[in-house]
C-alpha atoms as a PDB file:
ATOM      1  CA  UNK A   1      22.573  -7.432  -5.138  1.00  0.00           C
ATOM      2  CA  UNK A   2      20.090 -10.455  -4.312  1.00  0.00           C
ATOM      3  CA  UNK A   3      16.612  -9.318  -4.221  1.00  0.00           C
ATOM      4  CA  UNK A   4      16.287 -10.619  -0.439  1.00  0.00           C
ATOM      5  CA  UNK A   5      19.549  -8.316   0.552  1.00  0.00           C
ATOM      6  CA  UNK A   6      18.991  -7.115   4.034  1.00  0.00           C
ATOM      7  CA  UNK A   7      21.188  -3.864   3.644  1.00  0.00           C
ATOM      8  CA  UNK A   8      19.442  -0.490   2.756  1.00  0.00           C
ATOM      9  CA  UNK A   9      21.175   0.361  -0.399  1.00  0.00           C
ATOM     10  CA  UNK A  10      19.601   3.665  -1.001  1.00  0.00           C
ATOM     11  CA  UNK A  11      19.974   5.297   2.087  1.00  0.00           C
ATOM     12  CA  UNK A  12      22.592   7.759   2.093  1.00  0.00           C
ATOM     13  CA  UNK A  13      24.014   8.998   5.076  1.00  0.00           C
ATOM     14  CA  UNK A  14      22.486  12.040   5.098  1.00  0.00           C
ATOM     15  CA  UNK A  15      19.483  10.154   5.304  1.00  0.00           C
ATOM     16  CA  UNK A  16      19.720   8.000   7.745  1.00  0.00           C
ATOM     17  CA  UNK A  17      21.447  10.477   9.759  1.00  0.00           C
ATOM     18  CA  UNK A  18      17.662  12.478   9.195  1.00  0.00           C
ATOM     19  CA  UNK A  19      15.662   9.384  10.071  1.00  0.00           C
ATOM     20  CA  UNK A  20      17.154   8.886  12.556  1.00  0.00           C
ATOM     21  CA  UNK A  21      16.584  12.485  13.843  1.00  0.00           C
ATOM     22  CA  UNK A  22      13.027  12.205  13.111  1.00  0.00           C
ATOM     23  CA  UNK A  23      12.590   8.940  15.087  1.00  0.00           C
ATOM     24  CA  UNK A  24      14.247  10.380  17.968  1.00  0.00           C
ATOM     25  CA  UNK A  25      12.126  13.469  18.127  1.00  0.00           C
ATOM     26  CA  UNK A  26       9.173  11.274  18.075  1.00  0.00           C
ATOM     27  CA  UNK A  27      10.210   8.969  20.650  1.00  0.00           C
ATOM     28  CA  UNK A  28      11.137  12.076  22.906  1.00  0.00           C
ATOM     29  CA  UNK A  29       7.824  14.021  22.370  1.00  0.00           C
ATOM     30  CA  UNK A  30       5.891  10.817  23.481  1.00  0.00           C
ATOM     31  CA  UNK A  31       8.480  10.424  26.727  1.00  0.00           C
ATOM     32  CA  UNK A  32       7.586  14.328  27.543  1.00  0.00           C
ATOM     33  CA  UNK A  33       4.388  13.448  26.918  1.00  0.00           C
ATOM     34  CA  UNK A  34       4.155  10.465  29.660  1.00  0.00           C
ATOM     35  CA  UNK A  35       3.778  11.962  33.302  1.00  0.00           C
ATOM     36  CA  UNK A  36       6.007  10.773  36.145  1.00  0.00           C
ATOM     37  CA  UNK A  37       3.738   8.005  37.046  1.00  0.00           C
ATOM     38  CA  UNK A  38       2.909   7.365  33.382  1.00  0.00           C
ATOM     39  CA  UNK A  39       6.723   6.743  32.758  1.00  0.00           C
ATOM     40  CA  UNK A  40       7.358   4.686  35.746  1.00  0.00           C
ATOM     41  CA  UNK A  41       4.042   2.113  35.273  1.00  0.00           C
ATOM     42  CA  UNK A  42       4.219  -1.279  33.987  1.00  0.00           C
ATOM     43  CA  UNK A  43       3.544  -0.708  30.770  1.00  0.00           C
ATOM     44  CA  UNK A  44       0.641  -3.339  28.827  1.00  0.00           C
ATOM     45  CA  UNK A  45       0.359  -5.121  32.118  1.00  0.00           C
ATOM     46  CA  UNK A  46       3.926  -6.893  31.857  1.00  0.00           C
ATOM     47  CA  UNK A  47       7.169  -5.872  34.130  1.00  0.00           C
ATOM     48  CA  UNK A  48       8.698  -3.214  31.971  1.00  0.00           C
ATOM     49  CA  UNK A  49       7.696   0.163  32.471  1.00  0.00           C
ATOM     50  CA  UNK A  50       8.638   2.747  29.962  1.00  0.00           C
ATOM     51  CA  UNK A  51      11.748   4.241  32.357  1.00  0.00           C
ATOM     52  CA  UNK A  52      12.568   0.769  31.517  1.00  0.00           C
ATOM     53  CA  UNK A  53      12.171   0.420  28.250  1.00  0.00           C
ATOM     54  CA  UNK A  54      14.064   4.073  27.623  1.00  0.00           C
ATOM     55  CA  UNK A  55      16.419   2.857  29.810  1.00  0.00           C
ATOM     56  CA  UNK A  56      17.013  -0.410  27.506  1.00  0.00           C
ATOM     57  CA  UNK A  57      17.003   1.664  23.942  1.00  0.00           C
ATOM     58  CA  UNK A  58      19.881   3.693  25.379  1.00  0.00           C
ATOM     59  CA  UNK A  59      22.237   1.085  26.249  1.00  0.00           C
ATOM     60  CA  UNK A  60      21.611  -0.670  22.606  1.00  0.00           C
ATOM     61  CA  UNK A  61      22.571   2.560  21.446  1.00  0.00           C
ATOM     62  CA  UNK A  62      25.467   2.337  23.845  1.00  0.00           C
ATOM     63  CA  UNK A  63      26.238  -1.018  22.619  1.00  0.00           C
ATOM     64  CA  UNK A  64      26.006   0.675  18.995  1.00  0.00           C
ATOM     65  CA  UNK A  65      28.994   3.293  19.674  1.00  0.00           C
ATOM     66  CA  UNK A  66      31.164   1.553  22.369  1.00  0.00           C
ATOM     67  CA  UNK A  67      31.381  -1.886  21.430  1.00  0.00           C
ATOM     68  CA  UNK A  68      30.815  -2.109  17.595  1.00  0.00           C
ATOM     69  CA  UNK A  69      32.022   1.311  16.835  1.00  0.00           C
ATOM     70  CA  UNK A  70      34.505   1.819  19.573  1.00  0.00           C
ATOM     71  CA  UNK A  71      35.828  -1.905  19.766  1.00  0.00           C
ATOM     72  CA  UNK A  72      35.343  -1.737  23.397  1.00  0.00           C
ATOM     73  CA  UNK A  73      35.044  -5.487  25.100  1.00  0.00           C
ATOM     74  CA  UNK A  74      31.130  -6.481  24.973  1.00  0.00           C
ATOM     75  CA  UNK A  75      31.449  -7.643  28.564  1.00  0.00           C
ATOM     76  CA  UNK A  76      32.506  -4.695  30.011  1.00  0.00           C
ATOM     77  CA  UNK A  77      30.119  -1.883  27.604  1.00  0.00           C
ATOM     78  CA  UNK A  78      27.144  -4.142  29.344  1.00  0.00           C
ATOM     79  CA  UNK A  79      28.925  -4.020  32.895  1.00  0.00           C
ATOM     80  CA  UNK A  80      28.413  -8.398  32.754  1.00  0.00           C
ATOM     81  CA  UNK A  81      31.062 -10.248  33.271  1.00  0.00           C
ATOM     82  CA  UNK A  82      31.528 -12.901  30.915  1.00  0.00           C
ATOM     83  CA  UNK A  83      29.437 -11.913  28.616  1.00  0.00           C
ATOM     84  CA  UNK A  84      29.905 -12.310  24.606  1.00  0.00           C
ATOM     85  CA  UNK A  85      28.438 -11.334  21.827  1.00  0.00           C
ATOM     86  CA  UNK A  86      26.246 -13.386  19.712  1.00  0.00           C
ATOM     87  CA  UNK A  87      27.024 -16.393  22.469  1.00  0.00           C
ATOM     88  CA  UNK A  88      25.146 -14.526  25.266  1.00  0.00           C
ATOM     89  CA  UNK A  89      21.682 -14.437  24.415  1.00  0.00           C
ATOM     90  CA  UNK A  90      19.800 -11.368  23.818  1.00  0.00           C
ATOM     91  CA  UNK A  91      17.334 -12.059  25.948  1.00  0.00           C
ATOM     92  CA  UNK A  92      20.048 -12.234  29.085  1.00  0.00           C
ATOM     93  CA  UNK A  93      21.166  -9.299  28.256  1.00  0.00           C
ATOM     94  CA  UNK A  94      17.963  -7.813  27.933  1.00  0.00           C
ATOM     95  CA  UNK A  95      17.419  -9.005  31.738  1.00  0.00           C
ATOM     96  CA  UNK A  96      21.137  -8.434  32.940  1.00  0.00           C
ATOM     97  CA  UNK A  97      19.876  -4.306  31.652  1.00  0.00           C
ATOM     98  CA  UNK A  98      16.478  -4.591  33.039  1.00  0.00           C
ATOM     99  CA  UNK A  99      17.741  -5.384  36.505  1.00  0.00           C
ATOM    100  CA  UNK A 100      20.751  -2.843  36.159  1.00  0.00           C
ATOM    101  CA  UNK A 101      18.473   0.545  34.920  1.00  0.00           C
ATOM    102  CA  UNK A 102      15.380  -0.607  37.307  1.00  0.00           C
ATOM    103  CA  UNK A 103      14.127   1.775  39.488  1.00  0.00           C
ATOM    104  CA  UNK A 104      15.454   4.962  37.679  1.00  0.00           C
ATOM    105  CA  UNK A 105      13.815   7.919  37.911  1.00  0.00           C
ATOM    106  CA  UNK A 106      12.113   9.412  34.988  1.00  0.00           C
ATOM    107  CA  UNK A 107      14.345  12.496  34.889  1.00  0.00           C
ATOM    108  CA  UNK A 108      17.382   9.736  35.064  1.00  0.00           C
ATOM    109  CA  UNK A 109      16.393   7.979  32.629  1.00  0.00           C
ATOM    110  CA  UNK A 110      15.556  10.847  30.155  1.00  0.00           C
ATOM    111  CA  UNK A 111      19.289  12.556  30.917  1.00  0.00           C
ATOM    112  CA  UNK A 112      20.263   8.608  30.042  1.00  0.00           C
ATOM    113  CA  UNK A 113      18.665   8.611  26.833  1.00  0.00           C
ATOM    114  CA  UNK A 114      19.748  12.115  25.795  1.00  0.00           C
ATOM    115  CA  UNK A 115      23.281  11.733  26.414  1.00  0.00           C
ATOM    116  CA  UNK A 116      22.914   8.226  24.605  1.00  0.00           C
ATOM    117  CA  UNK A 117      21.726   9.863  21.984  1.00  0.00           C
ATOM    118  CA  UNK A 118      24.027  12.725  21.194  1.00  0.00           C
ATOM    119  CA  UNK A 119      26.932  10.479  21.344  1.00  0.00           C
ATOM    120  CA  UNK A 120      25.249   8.311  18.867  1.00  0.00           C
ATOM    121  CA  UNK A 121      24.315  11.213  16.397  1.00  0.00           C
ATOM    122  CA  UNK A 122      27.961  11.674  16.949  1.00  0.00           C
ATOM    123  CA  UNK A 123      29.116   8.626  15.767  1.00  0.00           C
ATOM    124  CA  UNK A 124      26.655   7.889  12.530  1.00  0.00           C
ATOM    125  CA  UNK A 125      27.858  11.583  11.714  1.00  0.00           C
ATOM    126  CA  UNK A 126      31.969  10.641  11.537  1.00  0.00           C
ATOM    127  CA  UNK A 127      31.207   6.985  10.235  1.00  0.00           C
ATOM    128  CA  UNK A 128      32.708   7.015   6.593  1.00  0.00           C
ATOM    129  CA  UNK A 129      29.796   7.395   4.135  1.00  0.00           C
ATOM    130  CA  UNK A 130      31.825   4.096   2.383  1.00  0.00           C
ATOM    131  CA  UNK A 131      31.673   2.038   4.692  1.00  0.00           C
ATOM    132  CA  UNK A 132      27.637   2.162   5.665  1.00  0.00           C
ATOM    133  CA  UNK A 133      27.221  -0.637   3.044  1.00  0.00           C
ATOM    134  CA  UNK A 134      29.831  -2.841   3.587  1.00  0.00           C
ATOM    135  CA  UNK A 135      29.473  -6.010   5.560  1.00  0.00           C
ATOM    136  CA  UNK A 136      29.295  -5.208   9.766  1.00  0.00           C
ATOM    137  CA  UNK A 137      32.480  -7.845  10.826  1.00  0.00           C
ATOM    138  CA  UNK A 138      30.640  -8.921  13.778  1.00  0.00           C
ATOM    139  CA  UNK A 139      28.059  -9.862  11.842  1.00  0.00           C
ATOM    140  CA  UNK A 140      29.243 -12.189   9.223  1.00  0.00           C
ATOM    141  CA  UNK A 141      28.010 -15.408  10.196  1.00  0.00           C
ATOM    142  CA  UNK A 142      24.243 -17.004  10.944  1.00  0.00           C
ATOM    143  CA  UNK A 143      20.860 -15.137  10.571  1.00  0.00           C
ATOM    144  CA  UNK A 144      23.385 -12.312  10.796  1.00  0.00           C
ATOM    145  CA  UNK A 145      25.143 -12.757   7.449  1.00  0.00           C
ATOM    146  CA  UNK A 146      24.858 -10.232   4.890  1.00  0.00           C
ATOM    147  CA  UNK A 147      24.067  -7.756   7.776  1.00  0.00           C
ATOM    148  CA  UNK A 148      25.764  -4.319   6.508  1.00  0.00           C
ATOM    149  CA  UNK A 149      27.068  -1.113   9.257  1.00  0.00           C
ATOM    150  CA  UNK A 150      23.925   0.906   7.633  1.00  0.00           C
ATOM    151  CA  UNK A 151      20.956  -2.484   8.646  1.00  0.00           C
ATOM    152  CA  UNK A 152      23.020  -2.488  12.314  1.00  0.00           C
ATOM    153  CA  UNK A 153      22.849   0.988  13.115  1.00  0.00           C
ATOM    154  CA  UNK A 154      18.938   1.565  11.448  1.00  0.00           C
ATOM    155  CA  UNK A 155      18.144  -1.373  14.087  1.00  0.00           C
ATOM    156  CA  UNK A 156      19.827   0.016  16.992  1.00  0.00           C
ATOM    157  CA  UNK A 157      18.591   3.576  16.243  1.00  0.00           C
ATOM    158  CA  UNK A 158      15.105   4.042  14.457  1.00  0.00           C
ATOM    159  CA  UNK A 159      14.073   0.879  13.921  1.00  0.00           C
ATOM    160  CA  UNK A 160      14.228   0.129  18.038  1.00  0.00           C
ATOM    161  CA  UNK A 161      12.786   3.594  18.200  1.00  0.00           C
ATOM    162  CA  UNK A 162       9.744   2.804  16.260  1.00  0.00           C
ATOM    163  CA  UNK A 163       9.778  -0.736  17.318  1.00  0.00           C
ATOM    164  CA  UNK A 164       9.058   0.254  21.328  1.00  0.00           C
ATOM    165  CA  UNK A 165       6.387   2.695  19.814  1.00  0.00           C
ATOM    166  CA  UNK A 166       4.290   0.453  18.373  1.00  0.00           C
ATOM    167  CA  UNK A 167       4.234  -1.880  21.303  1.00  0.00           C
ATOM    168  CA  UNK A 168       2.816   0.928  23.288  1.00  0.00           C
END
């Protein structure tokens, strides 16, 4: 394997099936740590607040299960017509969700994320352990190439966890 391989080769599944646990914890005590009006300000003086911002981690997780998972059509998982992956650019969709979860209410948007969640724990836990390191099929050309199932799911689960942290 090239030394600049993006894939995780040592993580089992077991392991990233814990990290992933542990990320989620973390990102829920801080939620439950936020009051209402903590959860609903802009957060760092931009637009997003962090209803928003749960709001946006749960349907990448969403996007995770139903669409590369589940095979379902990326157009309709993201509820925007037309819509394709890798042509559509992230930041659209980031917007087309922004404007779609805006104005949720904190409990909302926590039941949002938790459900999200589960169904995700779900799906890392029947993924075949054999397939975590073999090429994602989505992902095969571009900046994308080389990306393996295990390097999609750690970015649509911890990674974006910690990621949203450490902007905070």
């Amino acid at each position: 394997m090239a030394d600049d391989a993006k894939t995780k080769p040592l993580m089992t599944k077991a392991a990233l099936i814990e990290r992933v646990k542990e990320a989620f914890e973390t990102l829920s005590n801080y939620i439950d740590s936020l009051s209402e009006k903590d959860l609903q300000e802009p957060i760092g003086g931009g637009t997003w607040s962090w209803v928003d911002t749960i709001a946006h981690i749960a349907s990448w997780e969403q996007i995770l299960v139903r669409f590369h998972i589940g095979g379902e059509p990326f157009d309709q998982v993201i509820e925007m017509e037309g819509a394709k992956y890798r042509i559509t650019s992230y930041d659209t969709v980031n917007e087309h969700l922004f404007k779609r979860y805006h104005g949720l209410s904190a409990h909302d948007v926590k039941t949002l994320i938790n459900e999200s969640h589960k169904i995700v724990q779900a799906a890392i836990e029947s993924f075949p352990e054999d397939q975590l390191h073999q090429p994602h099929p989505l992902l095969s050309t571009g900046d994308a190439a080389g990306v393996n199932w295990i390097d999609y799911i750690a970015a649509n689960t911890f990674e974006h966890y910690e990621e949203h942290l450490m902007a905070r």
